[in-house]
Protein backbone atom coordinates (compact mmCIF):
# COMPACT_ATOMS: atom_id res chain seq x y z
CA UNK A 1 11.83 -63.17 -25.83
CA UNK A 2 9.03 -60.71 -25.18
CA UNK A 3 5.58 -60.66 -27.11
CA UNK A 4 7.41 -59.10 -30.08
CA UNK A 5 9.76 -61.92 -30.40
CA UNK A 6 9.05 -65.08 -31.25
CA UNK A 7 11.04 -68.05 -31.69
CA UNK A 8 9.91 -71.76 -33.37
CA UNK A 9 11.52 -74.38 -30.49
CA UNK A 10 10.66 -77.65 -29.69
CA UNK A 11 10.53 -76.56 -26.11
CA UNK A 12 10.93 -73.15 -23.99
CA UNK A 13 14.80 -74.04 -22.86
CA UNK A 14 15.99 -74.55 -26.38
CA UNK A 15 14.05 -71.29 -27.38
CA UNK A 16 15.71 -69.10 -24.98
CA UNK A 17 18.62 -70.84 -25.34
CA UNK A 18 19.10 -69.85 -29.19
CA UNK A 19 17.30 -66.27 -28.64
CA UNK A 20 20.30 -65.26 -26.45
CA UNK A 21 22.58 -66.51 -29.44
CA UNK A 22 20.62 -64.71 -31.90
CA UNK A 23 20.10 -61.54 -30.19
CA UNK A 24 23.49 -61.59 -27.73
CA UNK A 25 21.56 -59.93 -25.16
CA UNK A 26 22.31 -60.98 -21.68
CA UNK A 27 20.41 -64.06 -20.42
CA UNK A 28 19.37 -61.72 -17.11
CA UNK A 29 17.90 -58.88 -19.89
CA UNK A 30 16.20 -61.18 -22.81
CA UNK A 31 13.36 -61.83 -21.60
CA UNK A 32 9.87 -60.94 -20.51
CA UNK A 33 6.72 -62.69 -20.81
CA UNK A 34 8.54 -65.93 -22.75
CA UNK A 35 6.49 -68.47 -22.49
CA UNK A 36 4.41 -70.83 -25.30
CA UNK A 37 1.92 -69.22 -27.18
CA UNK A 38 -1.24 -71.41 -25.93
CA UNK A 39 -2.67 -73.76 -28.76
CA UNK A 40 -6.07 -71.95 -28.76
CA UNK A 41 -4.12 -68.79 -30.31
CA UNK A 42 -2.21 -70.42 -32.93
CA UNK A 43 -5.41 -69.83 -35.10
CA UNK A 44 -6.45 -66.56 -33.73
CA UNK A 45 -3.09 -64.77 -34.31
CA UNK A 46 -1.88 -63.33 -37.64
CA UNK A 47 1.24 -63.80 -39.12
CA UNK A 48 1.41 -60.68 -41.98
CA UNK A 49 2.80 -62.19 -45.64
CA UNK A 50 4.54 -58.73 -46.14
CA UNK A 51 4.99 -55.50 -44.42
CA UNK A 52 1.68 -53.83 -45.29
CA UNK A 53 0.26 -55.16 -41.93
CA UNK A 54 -2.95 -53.33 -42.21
CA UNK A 55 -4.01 -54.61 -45.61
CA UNK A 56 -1.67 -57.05 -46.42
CA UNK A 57 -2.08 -61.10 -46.69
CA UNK A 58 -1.93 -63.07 -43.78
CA UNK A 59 -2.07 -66.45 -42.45
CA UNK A 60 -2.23 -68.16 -39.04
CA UNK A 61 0.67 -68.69 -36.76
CA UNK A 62 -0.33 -72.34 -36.62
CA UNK A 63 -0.81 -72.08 -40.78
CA UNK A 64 2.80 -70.56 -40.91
CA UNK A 65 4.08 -73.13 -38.66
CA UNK A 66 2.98 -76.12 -40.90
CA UNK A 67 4.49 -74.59 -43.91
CA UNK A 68 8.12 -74.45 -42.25
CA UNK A 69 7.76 -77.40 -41.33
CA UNK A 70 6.93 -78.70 -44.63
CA UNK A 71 10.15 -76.81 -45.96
CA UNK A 72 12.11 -78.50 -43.81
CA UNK A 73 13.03 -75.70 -41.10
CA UNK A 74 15.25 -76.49 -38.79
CA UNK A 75 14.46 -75.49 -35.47
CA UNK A 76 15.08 -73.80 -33.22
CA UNK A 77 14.34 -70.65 -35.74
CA UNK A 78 13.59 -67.18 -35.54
CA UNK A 79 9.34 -67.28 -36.46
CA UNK A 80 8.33 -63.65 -36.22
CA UNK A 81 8.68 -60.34 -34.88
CA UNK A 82 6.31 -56.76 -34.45
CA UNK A 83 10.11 -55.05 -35.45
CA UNK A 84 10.50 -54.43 -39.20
């Protein structure tokens, strides 16, 4: 995980643990900077609503959290990437 990557976990282990399952990249390569996104930012950082990141919708990470929750998202899940 890397601050392109993130992943929706209940905690860090089971994040990295299913990242390395996802991406099969070697535990000793996948990651950089993983760590929790600090509450404070989960309204401050943008999750895009399609691909037009410049003008396009968006919502909070927080506000994008809560509605996969409410859909019933299993986690651990991918959440969102800066890759297209």
């Amino acid at each position: 995980m890397n601050d392109c990557d993130w992943i929706l976990a209940e905690d860090i282990e089971s994040a990295k643990k299913y990242y390395i399952e996802l991406t099969e990249i070697p535990a000793d390569e996948a990651f950089c900077d993983e760590g929790q996104v600090p509450d404070e930012l989960l309204d401050t950082i943008r999750f895009y609503l399609s691909d037009d990141w410049r003008n396009g919708p968006w919502i909070t990470f927080r506000d994008r959290m809560r509605e996969m929750m409410i859909d019933g998202c299993d986690v651990p899940c991918f959440f969102a990437t800066t890759e297209q």
